[in-house]
C-alpha atoms as a PDB file:
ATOM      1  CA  UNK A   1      -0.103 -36.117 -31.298  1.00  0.00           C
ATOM      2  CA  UNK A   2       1.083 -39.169 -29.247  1.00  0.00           C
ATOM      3  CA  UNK A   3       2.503 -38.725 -25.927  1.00  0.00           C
ATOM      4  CA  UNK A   4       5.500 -40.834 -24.062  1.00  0.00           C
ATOM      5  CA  UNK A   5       4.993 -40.494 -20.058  1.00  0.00           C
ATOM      6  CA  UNK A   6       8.200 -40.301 -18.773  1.00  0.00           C
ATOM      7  CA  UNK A   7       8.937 -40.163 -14.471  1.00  0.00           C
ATOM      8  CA  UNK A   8       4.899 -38.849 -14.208  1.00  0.00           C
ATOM      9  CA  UNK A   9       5.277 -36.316 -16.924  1.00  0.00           C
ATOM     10  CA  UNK A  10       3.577 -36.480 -20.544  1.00  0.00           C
ATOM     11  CA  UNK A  11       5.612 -35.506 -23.610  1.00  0.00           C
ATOM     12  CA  UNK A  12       4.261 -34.808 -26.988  1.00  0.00           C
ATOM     13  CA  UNK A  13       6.554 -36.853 -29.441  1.00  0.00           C
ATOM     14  CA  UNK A  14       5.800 -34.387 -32.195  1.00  0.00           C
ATOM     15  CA  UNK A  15       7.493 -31.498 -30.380  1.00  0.00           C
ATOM     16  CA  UNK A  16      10.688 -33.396 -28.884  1.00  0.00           C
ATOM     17  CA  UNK A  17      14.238 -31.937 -29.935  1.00  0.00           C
ATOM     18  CA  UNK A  18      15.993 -34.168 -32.470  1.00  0.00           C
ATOM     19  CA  UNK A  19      18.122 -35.214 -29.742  1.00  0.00           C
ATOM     20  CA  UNK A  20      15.434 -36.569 -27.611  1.00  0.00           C
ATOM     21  CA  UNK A  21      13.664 -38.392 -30.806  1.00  0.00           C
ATOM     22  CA  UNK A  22      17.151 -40.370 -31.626  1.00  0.00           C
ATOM     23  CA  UNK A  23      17.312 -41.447 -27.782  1.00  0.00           C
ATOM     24  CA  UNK A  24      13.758 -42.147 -27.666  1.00  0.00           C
ATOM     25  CA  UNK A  25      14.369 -44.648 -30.614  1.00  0.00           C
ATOM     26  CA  UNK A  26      17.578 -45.755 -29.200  1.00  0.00           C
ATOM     27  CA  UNK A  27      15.073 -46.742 -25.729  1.00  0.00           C
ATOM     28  CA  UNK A  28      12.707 -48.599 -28.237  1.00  0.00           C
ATOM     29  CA  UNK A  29      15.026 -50.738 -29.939  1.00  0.00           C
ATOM     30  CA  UNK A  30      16.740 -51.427 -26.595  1.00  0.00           C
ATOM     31  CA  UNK A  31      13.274 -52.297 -25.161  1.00  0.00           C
ATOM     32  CA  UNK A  32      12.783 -54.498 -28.263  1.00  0.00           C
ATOM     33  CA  UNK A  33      16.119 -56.324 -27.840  1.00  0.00           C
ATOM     34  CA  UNK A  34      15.535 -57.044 -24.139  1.00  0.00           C
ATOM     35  CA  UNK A  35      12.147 -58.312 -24.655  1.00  0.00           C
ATOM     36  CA  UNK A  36      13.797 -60.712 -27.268  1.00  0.00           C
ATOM     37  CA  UNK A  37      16.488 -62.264 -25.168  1.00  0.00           C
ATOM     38  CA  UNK A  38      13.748 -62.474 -22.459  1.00  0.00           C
ATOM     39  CA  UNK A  39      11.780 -64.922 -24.875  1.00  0.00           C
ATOM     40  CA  UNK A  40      14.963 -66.405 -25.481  1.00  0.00           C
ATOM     41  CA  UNK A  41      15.941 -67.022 -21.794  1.00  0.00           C
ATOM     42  CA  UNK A  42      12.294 -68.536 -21.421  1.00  0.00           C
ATOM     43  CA  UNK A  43      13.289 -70.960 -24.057  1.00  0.00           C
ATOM     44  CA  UNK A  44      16.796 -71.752 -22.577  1.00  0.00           C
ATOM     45  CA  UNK A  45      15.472 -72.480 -18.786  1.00  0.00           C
ATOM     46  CA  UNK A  46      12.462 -74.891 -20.640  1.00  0.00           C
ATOM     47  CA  UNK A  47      15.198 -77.006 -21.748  1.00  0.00           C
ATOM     48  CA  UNK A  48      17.176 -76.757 -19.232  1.00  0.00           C
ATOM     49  CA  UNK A  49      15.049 -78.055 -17.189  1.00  0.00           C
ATOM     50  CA  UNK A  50      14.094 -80.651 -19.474  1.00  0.00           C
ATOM     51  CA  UNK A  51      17.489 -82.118 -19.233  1.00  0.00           C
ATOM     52  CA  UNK A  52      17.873 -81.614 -15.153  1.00  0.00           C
ATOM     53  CA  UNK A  53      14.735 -84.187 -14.944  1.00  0.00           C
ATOM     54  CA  UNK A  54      16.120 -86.625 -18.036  1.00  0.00           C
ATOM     55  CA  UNK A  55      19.675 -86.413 -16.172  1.00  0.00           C
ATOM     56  CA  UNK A  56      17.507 -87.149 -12.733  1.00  0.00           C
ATOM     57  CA  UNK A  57      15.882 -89.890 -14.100  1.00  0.00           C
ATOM     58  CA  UNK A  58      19.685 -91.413 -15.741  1.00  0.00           C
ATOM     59  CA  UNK A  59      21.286 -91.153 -12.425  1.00  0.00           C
ATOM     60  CA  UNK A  60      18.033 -93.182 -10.954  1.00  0.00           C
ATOM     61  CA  UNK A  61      17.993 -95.639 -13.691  1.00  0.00           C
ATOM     62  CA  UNK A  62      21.001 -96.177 -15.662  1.00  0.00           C
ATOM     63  CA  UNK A  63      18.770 -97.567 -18.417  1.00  0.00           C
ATOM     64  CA  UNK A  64      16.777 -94.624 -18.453  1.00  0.00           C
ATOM     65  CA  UNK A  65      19.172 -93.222 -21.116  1.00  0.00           C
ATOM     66  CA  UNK A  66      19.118 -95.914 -23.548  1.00  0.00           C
ATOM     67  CA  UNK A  67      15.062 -95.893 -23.463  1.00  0.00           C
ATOM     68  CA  UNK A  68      14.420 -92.322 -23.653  1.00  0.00           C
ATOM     69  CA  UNK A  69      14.448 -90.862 -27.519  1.00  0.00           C
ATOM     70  CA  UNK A  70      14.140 -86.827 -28.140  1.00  0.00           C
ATOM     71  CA  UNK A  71      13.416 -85.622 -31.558  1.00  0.00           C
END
């Protein structure tokens, strides 16, 4: 019998209306998806800042640019 705590209060999943087992699931997926895009904005602000310091270092060194080589 697993339970889902919910505002201090423990619910037994096997027991929940039909209605509060689709919105459950709903709340998982959605918790899935916003863990995803959380990676995903990790990932974006890495190479974001990645290319702040490479344009940091072209503005200090115009030669910087033709030097530096990514993938």
């Amino acid at each position: 019998m697993p339970t889902i705590q919910i505002d201090g209060k423990d619910y037994d999943t096997d027991t929940l209306s039909d209605e509060a087992k689709k919105q459950l699931s709903a709340l998982q997926i959605v918790d899935n998806e916003i863990r995803h895009l959380q990676v995903q904005l990790g990932i974006a602000n890495t190479a974001r800042n990645v290319h702040v310091q490479l344009l940091k270092a072209a503005l200090a060194d115009p030669m910087v640019g033709d030097t530096i080589k990514l993938g």
